[in-house]
Protein backbone atom coordinates (compact mmCIF):
# COMPACT_ATOMS: atom_id res chain seq x y z
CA UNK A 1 92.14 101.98 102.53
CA UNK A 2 89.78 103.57 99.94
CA UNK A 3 87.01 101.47 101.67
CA UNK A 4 87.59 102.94 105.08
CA UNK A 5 88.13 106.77 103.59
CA UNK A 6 84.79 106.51 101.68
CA UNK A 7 83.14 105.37 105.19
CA UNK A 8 84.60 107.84 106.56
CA UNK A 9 83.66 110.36 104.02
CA UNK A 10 80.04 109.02 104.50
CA UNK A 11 79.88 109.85 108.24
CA UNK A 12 81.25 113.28 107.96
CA UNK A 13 78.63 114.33 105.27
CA UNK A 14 75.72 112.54 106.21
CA UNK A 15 76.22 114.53 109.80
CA UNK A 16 75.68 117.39 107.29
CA UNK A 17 72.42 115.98 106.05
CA UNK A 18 73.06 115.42 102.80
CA UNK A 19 72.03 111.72 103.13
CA UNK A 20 72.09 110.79 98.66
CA UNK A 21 76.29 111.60 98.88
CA UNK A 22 76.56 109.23 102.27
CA UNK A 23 74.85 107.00 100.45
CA UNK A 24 77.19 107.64 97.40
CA UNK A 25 80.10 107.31 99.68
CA UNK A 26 79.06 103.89 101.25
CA UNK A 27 77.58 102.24 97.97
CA UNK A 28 81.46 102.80 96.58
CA UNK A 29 83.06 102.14 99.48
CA UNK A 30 81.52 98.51 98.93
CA UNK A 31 82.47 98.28 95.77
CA UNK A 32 86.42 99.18 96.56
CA UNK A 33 85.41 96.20 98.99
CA UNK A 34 84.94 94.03 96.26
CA UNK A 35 87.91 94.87 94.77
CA UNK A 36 89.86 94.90 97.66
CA UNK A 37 88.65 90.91 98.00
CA UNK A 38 89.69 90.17 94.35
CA UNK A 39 93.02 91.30 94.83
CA UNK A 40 93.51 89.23 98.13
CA UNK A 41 92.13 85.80 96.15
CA UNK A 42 94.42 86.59 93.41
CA UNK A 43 97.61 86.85 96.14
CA UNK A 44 96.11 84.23 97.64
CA UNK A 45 94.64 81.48 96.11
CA UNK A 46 94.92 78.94 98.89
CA UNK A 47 92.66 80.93 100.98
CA UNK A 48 89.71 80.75 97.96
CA UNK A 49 86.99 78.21 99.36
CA UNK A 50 84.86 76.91 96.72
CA UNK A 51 83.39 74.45 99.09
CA UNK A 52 83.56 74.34 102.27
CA UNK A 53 81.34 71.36 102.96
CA UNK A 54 83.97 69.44 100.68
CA UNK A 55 86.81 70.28 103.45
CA UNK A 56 87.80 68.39 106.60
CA UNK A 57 88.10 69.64 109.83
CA UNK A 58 92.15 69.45 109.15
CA UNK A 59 92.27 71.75 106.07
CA UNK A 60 89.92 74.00 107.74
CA UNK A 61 92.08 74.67 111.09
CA UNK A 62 94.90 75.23 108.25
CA UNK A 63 93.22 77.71 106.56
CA UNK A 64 92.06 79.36 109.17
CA UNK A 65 95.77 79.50 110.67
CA UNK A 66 97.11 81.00 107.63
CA UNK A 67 94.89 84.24 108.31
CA UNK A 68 95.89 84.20 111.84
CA UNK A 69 99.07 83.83 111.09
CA UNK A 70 99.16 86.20 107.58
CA UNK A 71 97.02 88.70 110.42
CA UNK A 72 99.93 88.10 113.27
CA UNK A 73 102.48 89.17 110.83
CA UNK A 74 100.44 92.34 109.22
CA UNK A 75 100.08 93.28 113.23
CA UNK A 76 103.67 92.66 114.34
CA UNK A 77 104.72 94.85 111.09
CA UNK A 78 102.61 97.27 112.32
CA UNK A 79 103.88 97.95 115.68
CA UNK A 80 107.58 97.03 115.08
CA UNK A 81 108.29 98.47 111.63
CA UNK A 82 105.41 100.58 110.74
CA UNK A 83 104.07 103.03 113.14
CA UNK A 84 107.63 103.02 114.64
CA UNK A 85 109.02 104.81 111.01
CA UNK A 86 105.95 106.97 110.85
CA UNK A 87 106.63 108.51 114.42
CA UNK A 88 110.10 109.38 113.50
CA UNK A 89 109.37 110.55 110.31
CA UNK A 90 106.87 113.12 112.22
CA UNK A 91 109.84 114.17 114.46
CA UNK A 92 111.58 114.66 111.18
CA UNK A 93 109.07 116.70 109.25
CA UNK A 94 108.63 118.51 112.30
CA UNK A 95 111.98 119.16 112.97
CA UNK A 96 113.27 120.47 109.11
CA UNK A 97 110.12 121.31 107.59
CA UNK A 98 107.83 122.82 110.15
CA UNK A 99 110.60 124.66 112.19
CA UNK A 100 111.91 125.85 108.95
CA UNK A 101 108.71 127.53 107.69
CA UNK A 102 108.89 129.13 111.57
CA UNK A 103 110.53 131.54 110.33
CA UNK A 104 108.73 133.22 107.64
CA UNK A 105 105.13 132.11 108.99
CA UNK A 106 105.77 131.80 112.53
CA UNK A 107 101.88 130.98 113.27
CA UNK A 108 101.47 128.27 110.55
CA UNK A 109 104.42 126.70 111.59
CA UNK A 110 103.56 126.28 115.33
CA UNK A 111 100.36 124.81 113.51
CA UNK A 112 102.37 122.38 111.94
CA UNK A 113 104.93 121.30 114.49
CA UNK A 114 101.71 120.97 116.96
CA UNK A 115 100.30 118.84 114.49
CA UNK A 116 103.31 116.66 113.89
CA UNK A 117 104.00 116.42 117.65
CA UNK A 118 100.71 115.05 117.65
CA UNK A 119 100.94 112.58 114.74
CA UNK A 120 104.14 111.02 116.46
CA UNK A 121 102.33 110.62 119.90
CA UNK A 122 99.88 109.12 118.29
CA UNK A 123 101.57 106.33 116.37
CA UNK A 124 103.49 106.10 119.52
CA UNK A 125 100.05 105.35 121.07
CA UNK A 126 99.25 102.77 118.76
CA UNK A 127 102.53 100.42 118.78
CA UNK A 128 100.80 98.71 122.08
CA UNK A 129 98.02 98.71 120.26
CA UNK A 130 98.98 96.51 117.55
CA UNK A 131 100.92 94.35 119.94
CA UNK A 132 97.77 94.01 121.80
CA UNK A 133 96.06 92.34 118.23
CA UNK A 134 99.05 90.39 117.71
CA UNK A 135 98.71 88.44 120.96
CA UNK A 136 95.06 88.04 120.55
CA UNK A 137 95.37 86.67 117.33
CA UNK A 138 98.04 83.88 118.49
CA UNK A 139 96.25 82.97 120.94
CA UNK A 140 93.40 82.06 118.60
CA UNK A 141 95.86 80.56 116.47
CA UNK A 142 97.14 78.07 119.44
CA UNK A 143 93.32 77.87 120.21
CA UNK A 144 93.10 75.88 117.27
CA UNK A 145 95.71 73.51 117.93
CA UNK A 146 94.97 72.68 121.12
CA UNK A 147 96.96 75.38 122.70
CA UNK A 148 95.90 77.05 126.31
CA UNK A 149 95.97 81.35 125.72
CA UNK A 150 98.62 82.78 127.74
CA UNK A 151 97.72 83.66 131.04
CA UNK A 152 97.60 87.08 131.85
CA UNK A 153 97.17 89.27 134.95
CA UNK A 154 95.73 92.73 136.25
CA UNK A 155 98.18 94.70 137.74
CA UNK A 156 97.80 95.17 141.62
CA UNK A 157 98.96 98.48 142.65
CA UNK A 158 96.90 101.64 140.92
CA UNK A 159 100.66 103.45 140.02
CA UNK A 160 101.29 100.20 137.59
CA UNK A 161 97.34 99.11 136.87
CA UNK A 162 96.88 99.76 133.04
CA UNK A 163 93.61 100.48 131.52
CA UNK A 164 92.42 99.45 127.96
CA UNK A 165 89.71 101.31 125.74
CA UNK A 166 86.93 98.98 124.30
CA UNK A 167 86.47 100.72 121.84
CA UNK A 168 89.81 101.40 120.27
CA UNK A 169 92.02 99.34 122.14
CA UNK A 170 94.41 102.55 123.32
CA UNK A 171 96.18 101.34 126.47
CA UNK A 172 96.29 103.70 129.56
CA UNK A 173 99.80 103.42 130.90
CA UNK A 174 99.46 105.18 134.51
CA UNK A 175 103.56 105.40 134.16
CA UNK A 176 103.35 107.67 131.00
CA UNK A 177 100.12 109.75 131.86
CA UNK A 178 98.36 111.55 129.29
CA UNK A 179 100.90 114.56 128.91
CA UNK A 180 99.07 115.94 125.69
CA UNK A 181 95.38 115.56 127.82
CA UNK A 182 97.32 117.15 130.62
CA UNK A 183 97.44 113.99 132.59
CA UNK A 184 100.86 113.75 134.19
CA UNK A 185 103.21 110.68 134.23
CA UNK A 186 102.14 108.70 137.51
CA UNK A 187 98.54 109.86 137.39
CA UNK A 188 96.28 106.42 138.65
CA UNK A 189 93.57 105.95 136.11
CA UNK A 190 91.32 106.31 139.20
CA UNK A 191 92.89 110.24 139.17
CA UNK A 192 92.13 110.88 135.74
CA UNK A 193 89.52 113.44 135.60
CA UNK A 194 85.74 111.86 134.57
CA UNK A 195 85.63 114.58 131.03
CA UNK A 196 88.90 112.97 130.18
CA UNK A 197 88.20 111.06 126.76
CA UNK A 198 90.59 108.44 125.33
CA UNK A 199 93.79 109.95 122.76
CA UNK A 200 92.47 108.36 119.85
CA UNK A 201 88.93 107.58 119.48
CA UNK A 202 87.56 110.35 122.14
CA UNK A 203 85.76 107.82 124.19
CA UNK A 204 84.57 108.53 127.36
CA UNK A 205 86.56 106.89 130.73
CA UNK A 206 83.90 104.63 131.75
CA UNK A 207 84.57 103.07 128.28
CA UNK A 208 87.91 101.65 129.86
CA UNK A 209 88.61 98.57 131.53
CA UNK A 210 91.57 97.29 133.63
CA UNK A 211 93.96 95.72 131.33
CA UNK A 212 95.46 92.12 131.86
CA UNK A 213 98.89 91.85 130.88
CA UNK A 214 100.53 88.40 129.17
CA UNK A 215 102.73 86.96 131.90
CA UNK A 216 106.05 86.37 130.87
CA UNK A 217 107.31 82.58 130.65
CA UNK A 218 109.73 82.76 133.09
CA UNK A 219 107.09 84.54 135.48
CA UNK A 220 104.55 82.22 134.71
């Protein structure tokens, strides 16, 4: 986390020019790298390689199957526990803290409750998302054991066609719209305005593609 704030922190000030405190930034973001890594080896030792030349093709499928899998369950936490618990707990804050301070500050508070609003929709945004890297990341599990990827499918109709950000990985759901972009529920992607830019990232619509969905077992 401190690696990715110090990028970030990079980016916003080297758009201000001052390129010695990007550089700062990005020089200790490496190092919180670094000791990012050394915690991980020390949680999990049977992932240290000392040499890989001295493994066989066996124990290096099963170490590369414990990240996929240790990755499957960070993603599946993600969507099904985490960003689930921080959406409500922006309807919460929004509902006894914001709407509270309504009354004395009634400006800041509409601030607030906007903001929160817009934190839930968000994580709400981002449970497909994570489901999304889950499925990608068992099917490079089963990869390695042989295993055909589930077969997926585009959509045929434009009402149900969803579309998927390449840059982000926010899925377009022509069902739910956009309502905070102003896009109503049932809008085609095809309808979507061309300054439209995607909910989390802000990347343009020709960044999206159509999105193939997993086909269910029983479908399949």
């Amino acid at each position: 986390m401190a690696n990715r704030k110090y990028l970030f922190f990079a980016e916003v000030v080297g758009q201000l020019g001052m390129k010695d405190l990007a550089k700062l930034f990005r020089e200790t973001a490496q190092q919180e790298t670094e000791h990012a890594f050394a915690h991980f080896r020390v949680m999990h030792p049977e992932l240290v390689v000392e040499d890989p030349q001295a493994l066989s093709e066996e124990e290096k499928k099963a170490i590369a199957a414990l990240c996929l899998k240790l990755a499957i369950e960070g993603e599946t936490y993600e969507y099904t526990t985490m960003y689930p618990s921080f959406a409500e707990q922006a309807r919460q804050d929004r509902d006894s803290v914001a709407e509270a301070e309504f009354e004395a500050q009634q400006k800041e508070s509409k601030e607030h409750a906007d903001q929160f609003r817009k934190a839930a929709h968000n994580f709400g945004l981002l449970v497909p998302i994570e489901n999304y890297h889950a499925n990608r990341y068992t099917d490079a599990l089963n990869a390695l054991d042989g295993i055909a990827a589930m077969p997926r499918q585009v959509a045929e109709t434009p009402a149900t066609q969803k579309w998927i950000c390449q840059k982000c990985s926010v899925i377009y759901d022509p069902v739910l719209g956009d309502p905070d972009s102003g896009i109503a529920p049932g809008t085609p992607f095809e309808d979507i305005p061309e300054d439209w830019a995607c909910p989390i990232c802000g990347a343009v619509k020709k960044s999206f593609i159509p999105y193939a969905e997993p086909i269910p077992a029983s479908a399949a």
